[in-house]
C-alpha atoms as a PDB file:
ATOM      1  CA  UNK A   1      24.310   2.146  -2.208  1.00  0.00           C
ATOM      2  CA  UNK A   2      20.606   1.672  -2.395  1.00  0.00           C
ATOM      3  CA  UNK A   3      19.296   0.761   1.283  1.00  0.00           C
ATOM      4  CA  UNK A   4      16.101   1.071   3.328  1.00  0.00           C
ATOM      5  CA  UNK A   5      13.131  -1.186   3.315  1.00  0.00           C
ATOM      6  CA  UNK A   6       9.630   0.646   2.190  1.00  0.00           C
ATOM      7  CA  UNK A   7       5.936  -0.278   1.791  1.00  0.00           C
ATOM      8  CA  UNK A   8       3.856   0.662  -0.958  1.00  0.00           C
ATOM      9  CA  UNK A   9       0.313   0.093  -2.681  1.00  0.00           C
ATOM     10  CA  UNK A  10       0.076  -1.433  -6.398  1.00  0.00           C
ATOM     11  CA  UNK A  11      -2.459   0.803  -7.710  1.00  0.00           C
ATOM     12  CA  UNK A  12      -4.595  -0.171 -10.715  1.00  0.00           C
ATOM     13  CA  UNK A  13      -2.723  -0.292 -13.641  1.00  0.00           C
ATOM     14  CA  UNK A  14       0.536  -2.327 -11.358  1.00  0.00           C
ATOM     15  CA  UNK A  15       2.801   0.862 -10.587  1.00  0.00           C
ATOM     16  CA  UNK A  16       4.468   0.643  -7.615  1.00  0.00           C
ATOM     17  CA  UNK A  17       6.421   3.868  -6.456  1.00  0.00           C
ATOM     18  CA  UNK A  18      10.216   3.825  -6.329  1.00  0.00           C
ATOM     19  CA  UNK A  19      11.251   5.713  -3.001  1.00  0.00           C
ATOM     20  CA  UNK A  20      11.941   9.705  -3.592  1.00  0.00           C
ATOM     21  CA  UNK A  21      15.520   8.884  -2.267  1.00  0.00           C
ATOM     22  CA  UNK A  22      16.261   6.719  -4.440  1.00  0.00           C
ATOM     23  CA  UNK A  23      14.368   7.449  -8.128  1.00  0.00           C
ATOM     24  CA  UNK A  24      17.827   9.228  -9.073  1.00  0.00           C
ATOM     25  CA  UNK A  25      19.903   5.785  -9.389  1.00  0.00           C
ATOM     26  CA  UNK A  26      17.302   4.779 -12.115  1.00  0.00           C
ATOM     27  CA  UNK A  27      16.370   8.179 -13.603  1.00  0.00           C
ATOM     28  CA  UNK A  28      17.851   6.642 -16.865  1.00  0.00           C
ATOM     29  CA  UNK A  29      15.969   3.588 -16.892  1.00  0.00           C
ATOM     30  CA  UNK A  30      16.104  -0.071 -14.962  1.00  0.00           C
ATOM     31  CA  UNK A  31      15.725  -3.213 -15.447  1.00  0.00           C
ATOM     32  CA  UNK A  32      12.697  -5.630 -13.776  1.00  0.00           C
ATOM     33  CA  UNK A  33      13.938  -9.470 -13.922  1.00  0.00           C
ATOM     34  CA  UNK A  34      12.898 -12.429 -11.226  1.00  0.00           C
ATOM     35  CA  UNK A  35      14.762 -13.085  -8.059  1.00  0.00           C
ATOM     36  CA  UNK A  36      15.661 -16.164  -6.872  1.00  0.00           C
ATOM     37  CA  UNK A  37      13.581 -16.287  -3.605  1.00  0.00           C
ATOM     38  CA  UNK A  38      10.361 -15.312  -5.428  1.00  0.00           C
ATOM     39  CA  UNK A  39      10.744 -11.629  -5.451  1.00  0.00           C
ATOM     40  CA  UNK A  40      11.474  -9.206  -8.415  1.00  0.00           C
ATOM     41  CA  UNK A  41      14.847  -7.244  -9.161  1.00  0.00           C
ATOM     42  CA  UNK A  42      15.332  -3.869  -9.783  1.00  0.00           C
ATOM     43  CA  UNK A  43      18.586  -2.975 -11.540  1.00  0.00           C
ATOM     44  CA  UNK A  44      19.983   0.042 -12.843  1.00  0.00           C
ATOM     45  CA  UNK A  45      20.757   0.030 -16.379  1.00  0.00           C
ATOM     46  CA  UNK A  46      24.557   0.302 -15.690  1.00  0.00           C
ATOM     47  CA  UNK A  47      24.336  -2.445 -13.076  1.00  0.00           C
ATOM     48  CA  UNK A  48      22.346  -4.927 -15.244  1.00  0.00           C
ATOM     49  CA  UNK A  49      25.312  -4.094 -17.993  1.00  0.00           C
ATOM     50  CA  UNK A  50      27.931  -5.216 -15.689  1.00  0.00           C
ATOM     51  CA  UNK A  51      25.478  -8.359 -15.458  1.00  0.00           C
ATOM     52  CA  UNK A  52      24.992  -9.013 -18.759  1.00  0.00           C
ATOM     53  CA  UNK A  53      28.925  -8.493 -19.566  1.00  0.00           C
ATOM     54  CA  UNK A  54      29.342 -11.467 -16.496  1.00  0.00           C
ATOM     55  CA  UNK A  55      26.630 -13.848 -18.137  1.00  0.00           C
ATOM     56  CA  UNK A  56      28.028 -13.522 -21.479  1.00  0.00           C
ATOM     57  CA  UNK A  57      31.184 -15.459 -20.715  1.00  0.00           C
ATOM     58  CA  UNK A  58      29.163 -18.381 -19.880  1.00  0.00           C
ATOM     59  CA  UNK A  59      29.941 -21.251 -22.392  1.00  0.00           C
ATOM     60  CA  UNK A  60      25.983 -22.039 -23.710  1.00  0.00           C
ATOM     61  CA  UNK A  61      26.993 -26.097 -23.657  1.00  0.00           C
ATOM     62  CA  UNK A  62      26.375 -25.994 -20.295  1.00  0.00           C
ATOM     63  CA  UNK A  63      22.816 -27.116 -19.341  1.00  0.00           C
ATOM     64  CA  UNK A  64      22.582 -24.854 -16.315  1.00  0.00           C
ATOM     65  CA  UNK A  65      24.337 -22.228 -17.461  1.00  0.00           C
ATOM     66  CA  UNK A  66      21.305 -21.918 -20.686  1.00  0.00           C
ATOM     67  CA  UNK A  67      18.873 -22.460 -17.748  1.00  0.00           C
ATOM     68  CA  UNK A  68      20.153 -19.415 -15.657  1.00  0.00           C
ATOM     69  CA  UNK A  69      20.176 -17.484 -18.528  1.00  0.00           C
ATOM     70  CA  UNK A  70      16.791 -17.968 -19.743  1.00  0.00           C
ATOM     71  CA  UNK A  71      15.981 -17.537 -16.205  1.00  0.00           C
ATOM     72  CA  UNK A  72      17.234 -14.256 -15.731  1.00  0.00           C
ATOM     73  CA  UNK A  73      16.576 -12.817 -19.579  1.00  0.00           C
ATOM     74  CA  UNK A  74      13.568 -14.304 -20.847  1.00  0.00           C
ATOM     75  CA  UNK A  75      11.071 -12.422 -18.038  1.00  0.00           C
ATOM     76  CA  UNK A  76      13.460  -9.216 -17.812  1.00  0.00           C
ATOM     77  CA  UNK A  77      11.583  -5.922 -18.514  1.00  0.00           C
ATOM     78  CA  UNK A  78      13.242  -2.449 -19.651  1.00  0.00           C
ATOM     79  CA  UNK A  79      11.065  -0.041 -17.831  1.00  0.00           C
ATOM     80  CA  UNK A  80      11.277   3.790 -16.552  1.00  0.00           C
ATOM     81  CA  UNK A  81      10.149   5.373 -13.671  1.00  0.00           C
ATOM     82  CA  UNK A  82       7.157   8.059 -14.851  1.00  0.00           C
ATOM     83  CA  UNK A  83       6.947  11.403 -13.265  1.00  0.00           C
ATOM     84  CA  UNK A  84       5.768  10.512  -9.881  1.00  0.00           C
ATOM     85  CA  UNK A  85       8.878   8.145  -9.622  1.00  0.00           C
ATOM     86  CA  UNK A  86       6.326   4.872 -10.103  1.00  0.00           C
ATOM     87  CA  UNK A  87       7.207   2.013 -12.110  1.00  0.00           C
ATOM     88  CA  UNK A  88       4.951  -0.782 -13.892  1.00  0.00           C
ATOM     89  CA  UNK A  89       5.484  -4.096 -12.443  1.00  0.00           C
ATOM     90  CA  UNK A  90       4.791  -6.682 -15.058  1.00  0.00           C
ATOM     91  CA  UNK A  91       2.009  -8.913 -15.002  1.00  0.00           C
ATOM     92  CA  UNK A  92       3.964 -11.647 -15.338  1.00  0.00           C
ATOM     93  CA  UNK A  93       6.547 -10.589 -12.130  1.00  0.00           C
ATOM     94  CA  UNK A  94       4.125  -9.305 -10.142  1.00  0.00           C
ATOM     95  CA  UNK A  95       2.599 -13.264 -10.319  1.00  0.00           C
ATOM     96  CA  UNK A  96       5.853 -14.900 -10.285  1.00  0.00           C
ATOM     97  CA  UNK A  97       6.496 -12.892  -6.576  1.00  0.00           C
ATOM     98  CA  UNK A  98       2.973 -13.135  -5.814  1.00  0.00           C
ATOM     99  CA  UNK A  99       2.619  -9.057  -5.085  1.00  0.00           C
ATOM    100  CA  UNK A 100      -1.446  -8.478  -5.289  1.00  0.00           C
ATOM    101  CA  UNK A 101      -2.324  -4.925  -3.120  1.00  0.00           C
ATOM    102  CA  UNK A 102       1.318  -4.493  -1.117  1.00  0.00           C
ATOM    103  CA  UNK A 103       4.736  -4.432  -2.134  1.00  0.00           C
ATOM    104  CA  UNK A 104       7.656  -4.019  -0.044  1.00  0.00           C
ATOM    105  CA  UNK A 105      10.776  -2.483  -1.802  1.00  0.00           C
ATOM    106  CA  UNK A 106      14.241  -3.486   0.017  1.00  0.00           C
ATOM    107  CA  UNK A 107      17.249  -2.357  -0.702  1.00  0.00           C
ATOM    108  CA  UNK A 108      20.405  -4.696  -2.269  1.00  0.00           C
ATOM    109  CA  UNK A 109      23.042  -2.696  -2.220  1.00  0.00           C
ATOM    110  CA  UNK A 110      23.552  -2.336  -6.067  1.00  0.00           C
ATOM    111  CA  UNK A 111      19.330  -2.991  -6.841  1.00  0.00           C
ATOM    112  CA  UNK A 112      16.276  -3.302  -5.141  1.00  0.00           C
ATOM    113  CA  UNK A 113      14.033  -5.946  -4.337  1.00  0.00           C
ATOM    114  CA  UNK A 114      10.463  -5.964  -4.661  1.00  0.00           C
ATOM    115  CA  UNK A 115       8.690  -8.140  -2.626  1.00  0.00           C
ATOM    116  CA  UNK A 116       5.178  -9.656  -1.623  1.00  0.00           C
ATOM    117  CA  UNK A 117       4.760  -8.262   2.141  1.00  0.00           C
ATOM    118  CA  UNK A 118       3.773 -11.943   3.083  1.00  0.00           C
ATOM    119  CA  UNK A 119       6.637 -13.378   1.327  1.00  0.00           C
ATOM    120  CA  UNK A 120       9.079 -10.377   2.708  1.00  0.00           C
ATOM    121  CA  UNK A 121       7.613 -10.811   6.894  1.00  0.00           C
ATOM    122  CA  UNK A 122       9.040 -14.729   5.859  1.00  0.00           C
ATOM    123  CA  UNK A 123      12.107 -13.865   4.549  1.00  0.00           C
ATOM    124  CA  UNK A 124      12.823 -11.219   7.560  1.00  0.00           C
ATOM    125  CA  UNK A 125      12.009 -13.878   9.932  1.00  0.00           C
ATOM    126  CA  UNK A 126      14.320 -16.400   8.356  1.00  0.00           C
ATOM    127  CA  UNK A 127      17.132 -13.536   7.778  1.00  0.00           C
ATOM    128  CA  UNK A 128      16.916 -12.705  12.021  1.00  0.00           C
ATOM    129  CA  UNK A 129      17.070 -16.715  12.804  1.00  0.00           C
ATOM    130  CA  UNK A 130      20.236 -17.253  10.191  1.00  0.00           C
ATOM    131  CA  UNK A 131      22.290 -14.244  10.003  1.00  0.00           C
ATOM    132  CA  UNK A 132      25.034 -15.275  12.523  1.00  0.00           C
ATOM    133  CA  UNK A 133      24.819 -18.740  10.513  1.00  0.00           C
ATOM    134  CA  UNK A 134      25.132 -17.081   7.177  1.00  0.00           C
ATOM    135  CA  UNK A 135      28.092 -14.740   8.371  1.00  0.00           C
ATOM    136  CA  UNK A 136      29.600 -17.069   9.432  1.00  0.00           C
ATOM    137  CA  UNK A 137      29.822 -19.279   6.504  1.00  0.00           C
ATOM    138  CA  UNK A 138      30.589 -15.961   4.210  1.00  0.00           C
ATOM    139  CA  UNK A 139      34.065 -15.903   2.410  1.00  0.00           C
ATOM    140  CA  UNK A 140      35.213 -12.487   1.631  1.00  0.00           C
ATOM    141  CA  UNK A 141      37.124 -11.660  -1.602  1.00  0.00           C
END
């Protein structure tokens, strides 16, 4: 389980840290890609497998099935954490999430998301005004 919610500074050269706690889930390596509410994704490599085995069973006739896939693969970054447990944020991810000075890193269960602190104080206040809506609309498998 990866869970919390931490603040950190981009410094210069766009490493953000990875929370001590947690830099043993990607001590092999992880995986950067965009989010779908304008934040980034942090996977670890044996969770962005078990992705990549799911998206590989879409038939490629589909229009939005070749859209989600470029979506999620054509900005997707291998990365590592170096030996303070920081990783580079991408140029390109840290503008598609608009993350300048402040990221917040939140935990997703099986990743992390690494969010703007403006867009992240938005998306708590929406998550504390809908999460008895959302519950209640959630089907279980």
């Amino acid at each position: 389980m990866i869970l919390g919610e931490y603040e950190y500074r981009i410094d210069q050269k766009g490493r953000v840290a990875i929370p001590a706690k947690l830099r043993k889930v990607f001590q092999d390596g992880l995986v950067l890609a965009r989010g779908f509410d304008r934040c980034v994704l942090a996977y670890p490599l044996p969770e962005w497998q078990r992705i990549c085995d799911r998206f590989a069973d879409l038939p490629t006739t589909l229009d939005k099935n070749r859209r989600i896939i470029r979506f999620t693969f054509a900005r997707a970054f291998s990365a590592e954490l170096d030996r303070q447990g920081r990783v580079v944020l991408p140029s390109p991810l840290r503008e598609y999430a608009g993350i300048k000075d402040v990221a917040v890193i939140a935990g997703g269960n099986k990743h992390l998301e690494i969010w703007s602190k403006e867009l992240w104080e938005r998306e708590k206040l929406l998550m504390d005004e809908q999460a008895w809506q959302i519950a209640e609309g959630m089907e279980w498998r």
